[in-house]
C-alpha atoms as a PDB file:
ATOM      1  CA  UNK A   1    -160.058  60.839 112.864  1.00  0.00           C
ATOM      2  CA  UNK A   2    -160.737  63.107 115.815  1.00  0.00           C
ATOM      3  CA  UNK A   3    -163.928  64.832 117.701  1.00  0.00           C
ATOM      4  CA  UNK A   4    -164.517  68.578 117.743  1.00  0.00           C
ATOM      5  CA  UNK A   5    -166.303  67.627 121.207  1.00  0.00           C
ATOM      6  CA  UNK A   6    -165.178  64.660 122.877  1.00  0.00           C
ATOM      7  CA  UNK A   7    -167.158  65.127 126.231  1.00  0.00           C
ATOM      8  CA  UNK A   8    -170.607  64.226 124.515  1.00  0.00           C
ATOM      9  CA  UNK A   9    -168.928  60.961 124.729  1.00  0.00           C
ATOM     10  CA  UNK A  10    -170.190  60.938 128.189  1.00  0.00           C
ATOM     11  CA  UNK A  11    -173.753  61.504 126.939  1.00  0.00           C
ATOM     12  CA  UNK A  12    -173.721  57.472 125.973  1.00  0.00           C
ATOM     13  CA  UNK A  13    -175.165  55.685 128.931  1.00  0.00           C
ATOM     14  CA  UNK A  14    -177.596  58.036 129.893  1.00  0.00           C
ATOM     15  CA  UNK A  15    -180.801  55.853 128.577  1.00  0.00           C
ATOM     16  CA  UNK A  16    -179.407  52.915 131.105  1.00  0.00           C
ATOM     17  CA  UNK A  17    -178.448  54.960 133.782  1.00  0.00           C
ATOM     18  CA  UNK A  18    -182.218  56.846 133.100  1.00  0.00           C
ATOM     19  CA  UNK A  19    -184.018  52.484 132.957  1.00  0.00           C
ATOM     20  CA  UNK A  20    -181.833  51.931 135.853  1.00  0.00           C
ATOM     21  CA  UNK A  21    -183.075  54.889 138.651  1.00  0.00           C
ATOM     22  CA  UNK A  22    -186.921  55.272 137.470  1.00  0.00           C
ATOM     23  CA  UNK A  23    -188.982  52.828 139.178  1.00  0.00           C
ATOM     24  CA  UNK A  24    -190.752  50.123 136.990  1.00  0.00           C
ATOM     25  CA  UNK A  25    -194.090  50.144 136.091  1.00  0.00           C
ATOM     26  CA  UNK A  26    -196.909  48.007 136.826  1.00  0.00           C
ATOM     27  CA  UNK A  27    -198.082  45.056 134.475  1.00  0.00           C
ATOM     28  CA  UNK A  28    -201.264  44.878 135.335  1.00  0.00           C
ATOM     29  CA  UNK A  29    -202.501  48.195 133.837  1.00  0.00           C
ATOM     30  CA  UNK A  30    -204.462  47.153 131.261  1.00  0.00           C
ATOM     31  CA  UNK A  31    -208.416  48.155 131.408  1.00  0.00           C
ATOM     32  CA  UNK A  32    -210.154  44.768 129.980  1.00  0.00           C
ATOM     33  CA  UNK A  33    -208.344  41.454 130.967  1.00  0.00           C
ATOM     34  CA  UNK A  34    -208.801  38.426 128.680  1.00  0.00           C
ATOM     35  CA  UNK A  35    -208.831  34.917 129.678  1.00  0.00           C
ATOM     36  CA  UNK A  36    -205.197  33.577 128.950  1.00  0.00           C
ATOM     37  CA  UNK A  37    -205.965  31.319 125.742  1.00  0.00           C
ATOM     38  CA  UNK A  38    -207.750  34.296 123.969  1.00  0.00           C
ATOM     39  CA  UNK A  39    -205.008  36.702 124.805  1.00  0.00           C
ATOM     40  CA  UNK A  40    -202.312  34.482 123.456  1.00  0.00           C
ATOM     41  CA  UNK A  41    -204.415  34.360 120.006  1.00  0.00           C
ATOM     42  CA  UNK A  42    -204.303  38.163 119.659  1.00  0.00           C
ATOM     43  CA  UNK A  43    -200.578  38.816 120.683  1.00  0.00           C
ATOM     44  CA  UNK A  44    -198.302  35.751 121.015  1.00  0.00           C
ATOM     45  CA  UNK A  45    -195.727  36.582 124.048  1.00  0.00           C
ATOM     46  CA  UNK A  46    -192.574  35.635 122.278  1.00  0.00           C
ATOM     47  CA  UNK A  47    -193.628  38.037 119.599  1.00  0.00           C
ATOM     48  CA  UNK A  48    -194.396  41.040 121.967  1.00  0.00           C
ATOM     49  CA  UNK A  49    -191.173  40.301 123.719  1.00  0.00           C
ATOM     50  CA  UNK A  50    -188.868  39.989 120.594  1.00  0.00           C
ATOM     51  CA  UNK A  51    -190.557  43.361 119.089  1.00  0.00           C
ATOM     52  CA  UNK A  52    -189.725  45.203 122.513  1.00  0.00           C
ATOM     53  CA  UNK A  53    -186.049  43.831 122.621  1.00  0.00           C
ATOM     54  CA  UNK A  54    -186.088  45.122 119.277  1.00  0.00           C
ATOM     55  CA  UNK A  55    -187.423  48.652 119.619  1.00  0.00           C
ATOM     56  CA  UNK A  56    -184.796  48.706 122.561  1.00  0.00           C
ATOM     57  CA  UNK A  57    -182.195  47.653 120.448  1.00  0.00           C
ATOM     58  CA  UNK A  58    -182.919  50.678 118.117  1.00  0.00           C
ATOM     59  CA  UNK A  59    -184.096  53.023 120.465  1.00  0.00           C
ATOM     60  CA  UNK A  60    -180.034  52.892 121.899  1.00  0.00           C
ATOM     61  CA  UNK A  61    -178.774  52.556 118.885  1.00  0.00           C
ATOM     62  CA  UNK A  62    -180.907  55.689 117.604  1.00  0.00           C
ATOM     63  CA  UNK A  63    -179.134  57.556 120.589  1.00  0.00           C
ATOM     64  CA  UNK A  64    -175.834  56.246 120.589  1.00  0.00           C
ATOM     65  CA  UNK A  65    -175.387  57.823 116.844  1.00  0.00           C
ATOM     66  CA  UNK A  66    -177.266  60.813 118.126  1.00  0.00           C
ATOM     67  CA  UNK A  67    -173.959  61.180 120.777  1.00  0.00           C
ATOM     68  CA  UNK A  68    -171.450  60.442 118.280  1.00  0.00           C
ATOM     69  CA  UNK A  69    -172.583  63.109 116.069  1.00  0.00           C
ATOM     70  CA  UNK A  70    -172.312  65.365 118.982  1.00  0.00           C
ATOM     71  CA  UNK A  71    -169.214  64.529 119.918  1.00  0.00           C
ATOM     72  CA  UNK A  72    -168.220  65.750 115.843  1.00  0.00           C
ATOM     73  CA  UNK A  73    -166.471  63.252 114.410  1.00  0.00           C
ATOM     74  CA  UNK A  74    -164.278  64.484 111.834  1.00  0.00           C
ATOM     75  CA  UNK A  75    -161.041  63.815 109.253  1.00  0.00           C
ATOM     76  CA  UNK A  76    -158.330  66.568 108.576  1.00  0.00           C
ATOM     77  CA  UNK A  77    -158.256  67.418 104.863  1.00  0.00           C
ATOM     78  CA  UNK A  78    -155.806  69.046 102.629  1.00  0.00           C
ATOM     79  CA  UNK A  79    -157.250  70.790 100.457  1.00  0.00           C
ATOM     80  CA  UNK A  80    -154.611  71.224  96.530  1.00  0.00           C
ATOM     81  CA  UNK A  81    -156.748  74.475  95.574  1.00  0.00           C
ATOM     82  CA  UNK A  82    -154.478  77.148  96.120  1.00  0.00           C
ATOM     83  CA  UNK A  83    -156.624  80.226  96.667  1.00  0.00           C
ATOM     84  CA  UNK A  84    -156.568  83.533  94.548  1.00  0.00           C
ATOM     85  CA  UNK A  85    -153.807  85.993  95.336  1.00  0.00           C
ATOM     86  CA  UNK A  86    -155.569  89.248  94.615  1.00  0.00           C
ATOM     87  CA  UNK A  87    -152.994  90.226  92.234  1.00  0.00           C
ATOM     88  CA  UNK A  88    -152.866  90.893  88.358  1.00  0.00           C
ATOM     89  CA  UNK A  89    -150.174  90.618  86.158  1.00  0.00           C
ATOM     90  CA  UNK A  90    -149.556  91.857  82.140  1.00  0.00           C
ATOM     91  CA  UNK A  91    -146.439  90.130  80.836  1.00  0.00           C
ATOM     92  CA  UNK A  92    -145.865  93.233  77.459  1.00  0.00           C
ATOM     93  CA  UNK A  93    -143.789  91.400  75.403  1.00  0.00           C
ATOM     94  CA  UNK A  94    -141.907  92.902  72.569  1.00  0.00           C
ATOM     95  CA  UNK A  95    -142.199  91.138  69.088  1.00  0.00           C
ATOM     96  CA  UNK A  96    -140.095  93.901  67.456  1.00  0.00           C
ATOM     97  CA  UNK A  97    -137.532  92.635  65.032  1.00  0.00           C
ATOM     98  CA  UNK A  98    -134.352  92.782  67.140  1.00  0.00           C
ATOM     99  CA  UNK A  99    -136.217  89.762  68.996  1.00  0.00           C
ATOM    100  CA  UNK A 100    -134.897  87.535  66.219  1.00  0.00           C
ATOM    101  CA  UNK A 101    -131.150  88.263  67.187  1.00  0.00           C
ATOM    102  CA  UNK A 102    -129.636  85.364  67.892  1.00  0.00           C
ATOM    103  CA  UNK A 103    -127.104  86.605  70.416  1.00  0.00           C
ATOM    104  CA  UNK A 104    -128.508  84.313  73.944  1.00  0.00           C
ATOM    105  CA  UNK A 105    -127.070  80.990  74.824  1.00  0.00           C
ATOM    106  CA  UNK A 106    -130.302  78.389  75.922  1.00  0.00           C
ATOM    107  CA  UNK A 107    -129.025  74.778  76.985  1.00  0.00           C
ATOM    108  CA  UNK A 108    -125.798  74.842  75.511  1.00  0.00           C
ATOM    109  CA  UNK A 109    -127.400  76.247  72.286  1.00  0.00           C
ATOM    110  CA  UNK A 110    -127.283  79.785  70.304  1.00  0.00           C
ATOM    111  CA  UNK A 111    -131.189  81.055  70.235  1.00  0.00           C
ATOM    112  CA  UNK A 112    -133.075  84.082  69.252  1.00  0.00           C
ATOM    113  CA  UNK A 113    -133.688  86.331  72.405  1.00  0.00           C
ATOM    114  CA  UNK A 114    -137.385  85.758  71.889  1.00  0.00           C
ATOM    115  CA  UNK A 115    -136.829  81.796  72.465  1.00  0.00           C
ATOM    116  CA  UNK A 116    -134.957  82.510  75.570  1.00  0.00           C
ATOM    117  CA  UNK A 117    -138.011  85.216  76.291  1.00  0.00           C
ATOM    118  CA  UNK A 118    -139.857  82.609  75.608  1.00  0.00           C
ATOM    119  CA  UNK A 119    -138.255  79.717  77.775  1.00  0.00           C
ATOM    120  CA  UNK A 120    -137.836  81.563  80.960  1.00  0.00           C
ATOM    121  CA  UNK A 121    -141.522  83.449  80.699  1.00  0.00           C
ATOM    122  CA  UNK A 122    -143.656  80.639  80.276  1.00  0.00           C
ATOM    123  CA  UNK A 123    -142.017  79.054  83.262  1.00  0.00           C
ATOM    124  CA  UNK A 124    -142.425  82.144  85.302  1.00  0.00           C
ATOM    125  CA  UNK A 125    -145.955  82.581  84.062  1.00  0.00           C
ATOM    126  CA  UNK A 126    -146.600  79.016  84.966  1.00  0.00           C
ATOM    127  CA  UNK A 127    -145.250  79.716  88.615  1.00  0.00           C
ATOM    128  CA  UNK A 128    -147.342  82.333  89.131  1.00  0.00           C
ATOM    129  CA  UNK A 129    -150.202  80.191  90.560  1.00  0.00           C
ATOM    130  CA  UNK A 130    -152.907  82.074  92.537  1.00  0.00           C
ATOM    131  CA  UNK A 131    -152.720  85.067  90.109  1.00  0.00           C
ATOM    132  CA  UNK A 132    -154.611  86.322  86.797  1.00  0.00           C
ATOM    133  CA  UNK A 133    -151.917  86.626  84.236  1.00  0.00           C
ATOM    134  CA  UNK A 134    -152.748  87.950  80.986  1.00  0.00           C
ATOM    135  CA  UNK A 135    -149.969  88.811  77.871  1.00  0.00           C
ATOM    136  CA  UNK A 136    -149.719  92.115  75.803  1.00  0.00           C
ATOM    137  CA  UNK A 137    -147.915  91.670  72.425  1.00  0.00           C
ATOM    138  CA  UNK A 138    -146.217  95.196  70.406  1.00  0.00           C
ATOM    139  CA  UNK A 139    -144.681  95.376  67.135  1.00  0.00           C
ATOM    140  CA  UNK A 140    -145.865  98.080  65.248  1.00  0.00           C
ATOM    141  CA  UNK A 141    -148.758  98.202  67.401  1.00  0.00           C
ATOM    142  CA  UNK A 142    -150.015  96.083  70.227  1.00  0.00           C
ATOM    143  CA  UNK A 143    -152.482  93.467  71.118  1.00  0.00           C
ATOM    144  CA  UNK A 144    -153.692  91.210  73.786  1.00  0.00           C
ATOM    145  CA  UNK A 145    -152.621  88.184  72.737  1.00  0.00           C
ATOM    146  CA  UNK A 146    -154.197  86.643  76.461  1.00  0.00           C
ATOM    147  CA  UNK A 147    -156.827  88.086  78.371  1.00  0.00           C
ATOM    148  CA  UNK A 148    -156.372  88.214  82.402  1.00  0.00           C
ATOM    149  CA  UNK A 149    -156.841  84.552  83.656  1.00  0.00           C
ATOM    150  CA  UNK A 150    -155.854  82.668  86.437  1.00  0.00           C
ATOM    151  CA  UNK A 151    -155.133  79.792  84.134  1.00  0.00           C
ATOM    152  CA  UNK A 152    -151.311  80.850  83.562  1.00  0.00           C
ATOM    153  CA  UNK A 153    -150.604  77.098  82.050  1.00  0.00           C
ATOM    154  CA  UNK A 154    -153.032  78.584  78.902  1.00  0.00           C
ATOM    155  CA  UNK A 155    -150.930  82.241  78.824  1.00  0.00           C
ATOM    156  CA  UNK A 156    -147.414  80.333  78.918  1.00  0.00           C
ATOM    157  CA  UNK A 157    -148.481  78.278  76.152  1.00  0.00           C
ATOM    158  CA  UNK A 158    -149.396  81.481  74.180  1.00  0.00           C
ATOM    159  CA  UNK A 159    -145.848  82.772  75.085  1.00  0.00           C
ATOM    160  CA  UNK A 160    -144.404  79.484  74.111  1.00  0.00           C
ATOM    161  CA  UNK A 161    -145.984  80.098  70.170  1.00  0.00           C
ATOM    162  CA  UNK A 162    -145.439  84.208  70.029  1.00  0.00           C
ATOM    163  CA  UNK A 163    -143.906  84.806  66.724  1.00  0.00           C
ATOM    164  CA  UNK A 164    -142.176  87.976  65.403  1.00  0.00           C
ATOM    165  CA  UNK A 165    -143.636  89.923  62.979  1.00  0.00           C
ATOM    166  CA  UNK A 166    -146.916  89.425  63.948  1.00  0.00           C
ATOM    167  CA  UNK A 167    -148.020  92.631  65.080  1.00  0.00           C
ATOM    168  CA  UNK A 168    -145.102  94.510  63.052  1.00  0.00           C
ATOM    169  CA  UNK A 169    -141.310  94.878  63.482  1.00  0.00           C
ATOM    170  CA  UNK A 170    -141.126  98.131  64.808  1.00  0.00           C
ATOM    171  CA  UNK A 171    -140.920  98.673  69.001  1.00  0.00           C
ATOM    172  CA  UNK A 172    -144.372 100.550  69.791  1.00  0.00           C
ATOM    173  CA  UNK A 173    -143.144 100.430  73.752  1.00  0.00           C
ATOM    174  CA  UNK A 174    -145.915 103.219  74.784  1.00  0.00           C
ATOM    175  CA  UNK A 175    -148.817 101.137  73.224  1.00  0.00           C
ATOM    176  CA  UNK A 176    -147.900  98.140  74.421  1.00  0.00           C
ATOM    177  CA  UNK A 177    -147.937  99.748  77.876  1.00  0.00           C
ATOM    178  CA  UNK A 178    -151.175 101.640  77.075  1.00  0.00           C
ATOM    179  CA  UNK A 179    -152.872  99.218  76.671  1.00  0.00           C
ATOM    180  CA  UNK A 180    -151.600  96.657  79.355  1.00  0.00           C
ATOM    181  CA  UNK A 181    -152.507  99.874  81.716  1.00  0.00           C
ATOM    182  CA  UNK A 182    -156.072  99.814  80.083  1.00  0.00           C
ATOM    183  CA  UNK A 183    -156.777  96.437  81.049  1.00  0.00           C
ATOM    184  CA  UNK A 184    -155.779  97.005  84.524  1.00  0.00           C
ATOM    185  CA  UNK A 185    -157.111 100.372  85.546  1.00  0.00           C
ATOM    186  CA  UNK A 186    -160.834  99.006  85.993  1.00  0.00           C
ATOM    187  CA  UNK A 187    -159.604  96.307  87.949  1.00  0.00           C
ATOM    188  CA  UNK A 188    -160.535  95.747  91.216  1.00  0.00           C
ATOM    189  CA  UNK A 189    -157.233  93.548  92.153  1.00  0.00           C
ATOM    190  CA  UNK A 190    -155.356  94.484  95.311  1.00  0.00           C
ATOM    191  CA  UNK A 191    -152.283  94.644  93.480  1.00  0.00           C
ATOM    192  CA  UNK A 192    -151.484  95.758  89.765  1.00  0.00           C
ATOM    193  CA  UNK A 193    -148.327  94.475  87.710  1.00  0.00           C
ATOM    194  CA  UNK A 194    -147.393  94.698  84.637  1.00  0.00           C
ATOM    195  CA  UNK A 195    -143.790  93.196  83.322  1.00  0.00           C
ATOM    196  CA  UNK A 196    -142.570  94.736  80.713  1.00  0.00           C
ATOM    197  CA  UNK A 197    -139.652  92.934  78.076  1.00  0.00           C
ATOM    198  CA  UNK A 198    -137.909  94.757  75.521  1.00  0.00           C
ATOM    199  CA  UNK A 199    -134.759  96.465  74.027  1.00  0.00           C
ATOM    200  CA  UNK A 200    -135.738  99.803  75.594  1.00  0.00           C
ATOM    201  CA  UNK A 201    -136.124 101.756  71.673  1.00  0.00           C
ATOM    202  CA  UNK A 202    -139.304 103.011  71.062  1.00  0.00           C
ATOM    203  CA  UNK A 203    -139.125 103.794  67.321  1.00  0.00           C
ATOM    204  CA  UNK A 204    -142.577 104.782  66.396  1.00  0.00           C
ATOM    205  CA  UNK A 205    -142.364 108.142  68.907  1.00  0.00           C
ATOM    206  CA  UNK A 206    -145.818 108.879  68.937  1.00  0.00           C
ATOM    207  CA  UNK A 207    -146.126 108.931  72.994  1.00  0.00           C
ATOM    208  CA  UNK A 208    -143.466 109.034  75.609  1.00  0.00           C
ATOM    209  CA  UNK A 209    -143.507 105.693  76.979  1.00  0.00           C
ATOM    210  CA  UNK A 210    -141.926 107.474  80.376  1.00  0.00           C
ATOM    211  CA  UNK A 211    -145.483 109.600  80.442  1.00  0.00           C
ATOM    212  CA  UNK A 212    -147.626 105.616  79.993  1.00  0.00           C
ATOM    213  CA  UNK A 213    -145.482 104.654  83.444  1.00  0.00           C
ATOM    214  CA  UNK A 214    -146.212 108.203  84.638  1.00  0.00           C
ATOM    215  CA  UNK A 215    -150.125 107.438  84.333  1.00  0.00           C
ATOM    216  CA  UNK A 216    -149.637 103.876  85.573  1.00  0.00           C
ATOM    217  CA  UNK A 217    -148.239 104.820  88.814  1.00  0.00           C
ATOM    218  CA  UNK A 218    -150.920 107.386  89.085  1.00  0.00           C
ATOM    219  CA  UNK A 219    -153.895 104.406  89.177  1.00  0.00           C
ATOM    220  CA  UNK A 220    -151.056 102.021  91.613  1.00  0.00           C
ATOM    221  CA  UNK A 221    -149.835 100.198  88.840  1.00  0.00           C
ATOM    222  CA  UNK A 222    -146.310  99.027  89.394  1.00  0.00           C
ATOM    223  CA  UNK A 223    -143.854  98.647  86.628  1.00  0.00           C
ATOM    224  CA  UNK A 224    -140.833  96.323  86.270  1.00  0.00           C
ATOM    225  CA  UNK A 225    -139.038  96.570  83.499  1.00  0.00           C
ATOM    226  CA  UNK A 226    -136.577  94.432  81.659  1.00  0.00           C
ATOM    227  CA  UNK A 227    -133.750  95.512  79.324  1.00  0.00           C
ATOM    228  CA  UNK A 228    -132.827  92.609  76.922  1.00  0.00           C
ATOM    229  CA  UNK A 229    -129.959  92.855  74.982  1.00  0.00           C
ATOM    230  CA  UNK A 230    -125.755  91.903  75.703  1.00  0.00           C
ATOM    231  CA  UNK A 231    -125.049  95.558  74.873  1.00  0.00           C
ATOM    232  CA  UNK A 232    -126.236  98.987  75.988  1.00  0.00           C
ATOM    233  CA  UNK A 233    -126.488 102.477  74.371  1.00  0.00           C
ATOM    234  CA  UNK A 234    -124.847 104.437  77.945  1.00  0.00           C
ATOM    235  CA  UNK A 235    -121.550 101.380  77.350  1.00  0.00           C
ATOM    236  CA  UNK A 236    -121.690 100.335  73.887  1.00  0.00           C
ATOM    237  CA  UNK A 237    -123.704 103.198  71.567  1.00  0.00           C
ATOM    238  CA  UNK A 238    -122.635 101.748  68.095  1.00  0.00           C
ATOM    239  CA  UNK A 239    -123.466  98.280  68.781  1.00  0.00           C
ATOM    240  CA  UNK A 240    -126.492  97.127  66.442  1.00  0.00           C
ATOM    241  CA  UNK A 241    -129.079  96.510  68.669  1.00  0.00           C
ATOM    242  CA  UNK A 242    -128.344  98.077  71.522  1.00  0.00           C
ATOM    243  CA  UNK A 243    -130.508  97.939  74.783  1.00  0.00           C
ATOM    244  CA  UNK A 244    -132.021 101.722  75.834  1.00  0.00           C
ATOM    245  CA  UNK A 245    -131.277 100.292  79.732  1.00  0.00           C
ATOM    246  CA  UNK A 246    -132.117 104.337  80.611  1.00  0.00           C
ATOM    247  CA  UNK A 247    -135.090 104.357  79.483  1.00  0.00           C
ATOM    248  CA  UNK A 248    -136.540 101.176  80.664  1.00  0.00           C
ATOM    249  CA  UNK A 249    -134.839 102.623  83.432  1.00  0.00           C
ATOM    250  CA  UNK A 250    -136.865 105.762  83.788  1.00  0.00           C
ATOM    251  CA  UNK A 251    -139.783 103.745  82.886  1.00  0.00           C
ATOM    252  CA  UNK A 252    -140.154 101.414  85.900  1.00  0.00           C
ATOM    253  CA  UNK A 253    -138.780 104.703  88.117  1.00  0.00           C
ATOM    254  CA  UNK A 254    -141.925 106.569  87.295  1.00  0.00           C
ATOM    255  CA  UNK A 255    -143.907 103.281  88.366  1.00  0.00           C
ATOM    256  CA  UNK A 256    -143.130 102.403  91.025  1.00  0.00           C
ATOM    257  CA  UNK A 257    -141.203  99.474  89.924  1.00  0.00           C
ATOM    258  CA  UNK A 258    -137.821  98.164  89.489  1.00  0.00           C
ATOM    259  CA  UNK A 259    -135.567  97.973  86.437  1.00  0.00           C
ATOM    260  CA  UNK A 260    -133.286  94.226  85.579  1.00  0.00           C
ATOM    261  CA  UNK A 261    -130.550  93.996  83.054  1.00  0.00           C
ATOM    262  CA  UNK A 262    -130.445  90.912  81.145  1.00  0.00           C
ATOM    263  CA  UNK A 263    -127.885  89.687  78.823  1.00  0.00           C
ATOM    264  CA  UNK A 264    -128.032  86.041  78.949  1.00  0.00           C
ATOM    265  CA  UNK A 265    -130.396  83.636  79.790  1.00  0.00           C
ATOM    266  CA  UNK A 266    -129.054  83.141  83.365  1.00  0.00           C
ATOM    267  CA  UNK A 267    -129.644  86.605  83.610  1.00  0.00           C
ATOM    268  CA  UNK A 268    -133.360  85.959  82.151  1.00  0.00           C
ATOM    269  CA  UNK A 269    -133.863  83.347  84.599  1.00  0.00           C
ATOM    270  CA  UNK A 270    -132.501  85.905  87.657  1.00  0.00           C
ATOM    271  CA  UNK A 271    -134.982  87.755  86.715  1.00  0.00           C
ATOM    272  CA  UNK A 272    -137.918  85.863  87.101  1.00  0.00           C
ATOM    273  CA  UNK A 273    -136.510  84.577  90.542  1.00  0.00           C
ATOM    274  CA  UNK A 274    -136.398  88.230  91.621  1.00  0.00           C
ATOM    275  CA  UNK A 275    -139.564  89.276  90.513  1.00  0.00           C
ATOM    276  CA  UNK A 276    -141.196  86.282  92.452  1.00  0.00           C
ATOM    277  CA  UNK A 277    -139.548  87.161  95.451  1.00  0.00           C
ATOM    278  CA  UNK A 278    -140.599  90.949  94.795  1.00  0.00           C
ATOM    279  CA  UNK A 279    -144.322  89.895  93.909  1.00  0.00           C
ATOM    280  CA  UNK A 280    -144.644  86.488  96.094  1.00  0.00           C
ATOM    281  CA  UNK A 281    -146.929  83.423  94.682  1.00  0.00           C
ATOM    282  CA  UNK A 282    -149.162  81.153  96.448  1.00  0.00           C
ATOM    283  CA  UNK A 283    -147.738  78.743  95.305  1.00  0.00           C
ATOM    284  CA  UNK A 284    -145.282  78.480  97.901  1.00  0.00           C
ATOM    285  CA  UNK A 285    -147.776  79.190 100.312  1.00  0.00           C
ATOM    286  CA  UNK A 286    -148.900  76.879 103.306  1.00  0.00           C
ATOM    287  CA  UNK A 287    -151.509  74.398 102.092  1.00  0.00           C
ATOM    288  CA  UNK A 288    -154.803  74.402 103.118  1.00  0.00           C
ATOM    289  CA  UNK A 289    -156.263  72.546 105.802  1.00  0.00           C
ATOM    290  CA  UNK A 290    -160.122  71.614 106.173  1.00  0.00           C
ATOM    291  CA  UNK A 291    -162.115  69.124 108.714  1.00  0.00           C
ATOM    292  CA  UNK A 292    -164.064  66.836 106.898  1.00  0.00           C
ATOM    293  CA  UNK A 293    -167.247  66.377 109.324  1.00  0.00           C
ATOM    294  CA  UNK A 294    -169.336  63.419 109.667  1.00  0.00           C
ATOM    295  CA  UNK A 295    -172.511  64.615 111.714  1.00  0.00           C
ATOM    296  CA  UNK A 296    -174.634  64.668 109.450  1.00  0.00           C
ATOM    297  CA  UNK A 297    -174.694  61.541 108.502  1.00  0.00           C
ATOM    298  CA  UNK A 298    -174.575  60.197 111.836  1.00  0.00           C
ATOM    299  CA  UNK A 299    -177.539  62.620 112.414  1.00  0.00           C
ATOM    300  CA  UNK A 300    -179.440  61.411 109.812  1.00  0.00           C
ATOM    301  CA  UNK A 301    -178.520  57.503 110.610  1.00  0.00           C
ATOM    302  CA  UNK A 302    -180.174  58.393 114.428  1.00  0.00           C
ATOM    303  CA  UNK A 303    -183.575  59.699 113.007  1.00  0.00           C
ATOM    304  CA  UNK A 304    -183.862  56.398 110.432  1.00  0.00           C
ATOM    305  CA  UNK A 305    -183.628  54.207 113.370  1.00  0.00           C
ATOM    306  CA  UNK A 306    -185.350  56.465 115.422  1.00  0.00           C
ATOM    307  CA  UNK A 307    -188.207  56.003 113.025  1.00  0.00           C
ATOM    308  CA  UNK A 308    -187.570  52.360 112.999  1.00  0.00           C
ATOM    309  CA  UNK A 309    -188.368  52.049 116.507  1.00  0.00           C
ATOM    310  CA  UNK A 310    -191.659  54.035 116.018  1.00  0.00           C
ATOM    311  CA  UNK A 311    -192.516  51.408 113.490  1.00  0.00           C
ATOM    312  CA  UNK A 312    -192.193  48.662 115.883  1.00  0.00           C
ATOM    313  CA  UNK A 313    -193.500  50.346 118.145  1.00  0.00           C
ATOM    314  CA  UNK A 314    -197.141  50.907 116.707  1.00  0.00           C
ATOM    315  CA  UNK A 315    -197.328  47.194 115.339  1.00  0.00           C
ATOM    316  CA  UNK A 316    -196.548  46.028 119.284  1.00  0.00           C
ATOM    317  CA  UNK A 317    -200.107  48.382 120.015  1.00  0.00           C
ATOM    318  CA  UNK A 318    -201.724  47.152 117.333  1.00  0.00           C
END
């Protein structure tokens, strides 16, 4: 507990000080005086003394709340809502076929790389507190499998049941970005992301997926890109399944953005770290702090026995 303004403090004897200085007035003011036994009929002088004590009583105590709430009393709160960052974020993942290649090792274990995708993404979705996250799913085609929200717990549990196949198992890279670019462009965010996962191989060829980050940098939409895979094309061009790292490359170039190489779920997990530390979360942030004030209730305690005293004071002129 503290005070906002302490000082009023001093504000609290003022009503004795004020009974103190003025000089009293006289008793014998009245305009018609009774013979002693009749007055003491109409107004019995314990009773006219006990109501004054009273209205005296409440009168002070009317002002002494009226001080206190002057003098602000108030509690510091900390307030757990983490306020919105401003920023919006499209995790395009890649359901493609090759995502059921068992080639990542997840707690000791040999997984598909989309159950390490998975893993690692719905904890970095889940860390991204403050933001609107939404998911873009590509196959064949793409979809938004989660609309922009800033309840990432919801999107990482749509990550966590992503199956392959679902939209196709060919690697439509350019829609997936299209699309994820659609739903940011109107966007009035401060700052646009989109986090893109995939083997690089865009084997539907219908747009140049360099031209989608092209476009995206041109509306300030940054691009990261991440190449998935254990081998490359530029080290390893025979090996089945092998990770286009140039053009995921070229891709988050023309963004704005940055390009990671990921080959194991350590790797994976990098990543994420990275990205945070590129694209900063509230959720490290200070917490924040509030007064909780008490005036008005103090306020509104003074006027009730304010209005108490004006009670007992019209039945003592009755």
């Amino acid at each position: 507990m503290s005070f906002a303004a302490p000082w009023a403090v001093l504000l609290l004897p003022f009503p004795i000080l004020l009974w103190h200085w003025l000089p009293a007035g006289s008793a014998d003011g009245g305009a018609v005086a009774l013979p002693p036994a009749i007055a003491a009929a109409f107004r019995p002088a314990d009773a006219v003394h006990t109501r004054r004590d009273a209205r005296a009583v409440t009168l002070f105590l009317a002002w002494a709340l009226l001080v206190v709430a002057l003098a602000g009393p108030r509690v510091e709160r900390v307030l757990t809502v983490v306020p919105a960052s401003g920023r919006d974020i499209v995790l395009v993942l890649d359901l493609s076929g090759w995502m059921e290649r068992e080639d990542f090792d997840l707690d000791d274990r040999q997984v598909s790389r989309l159950a390490a995708v998975q893993d690692v993404g719905a904890r970095f979705v889940r860390g991204r507190t403050g933001d609107r996250v939404g998911l873009v799913v590509f196959g064949d085609r793409a979809y938004v499998a989660a609309a922009l929200t800033h309840d990432t717990a919801a999107v990482a549990q749509v990550i966590k049941t992503a199956q392959v196949g679902v939209s196709g198992k060919a690697t439509a890279i350019a829609d997936g970005l299209g699309l994820a670019i659609r739903r940011l462009r109107d966007r009035d965010a401060k700052s646009r992301v989109i986090v893109l996962l995939s083997d690089g191989q865009d084997t539907t060829g219908a747009v140049d997926p360099v031209a989608a980050a092209a476009a995206a940098s041109r509306l300030a939409i940054r691009i990261y890109t991440i190449a998935l895979g254990p081998a490359d094309l530029e080290t390893d061009p025979s090996a089945r399944d092998a990770v286009d790292s140039e053009t995921l490359r070229r891709i988050a170039d023309a963004a704005d953005g940055q390009t990671f190489r990921v080959r194991n779920t350590d790797d994976l997990q990098a990543v994420t770290e990275a990205i945070d530390r590129l694209e900063p979360s509230l959720a490290d942030a200070p917490p924040i702090r509030a007064w909780q004030e008490f005036w008005p209730w103090l306020s509104a305690a003074s006027l009730l026995f304010l209005a108490c005293s004006l009670l007992l004071h019209r039945r003592e002129v009755a």
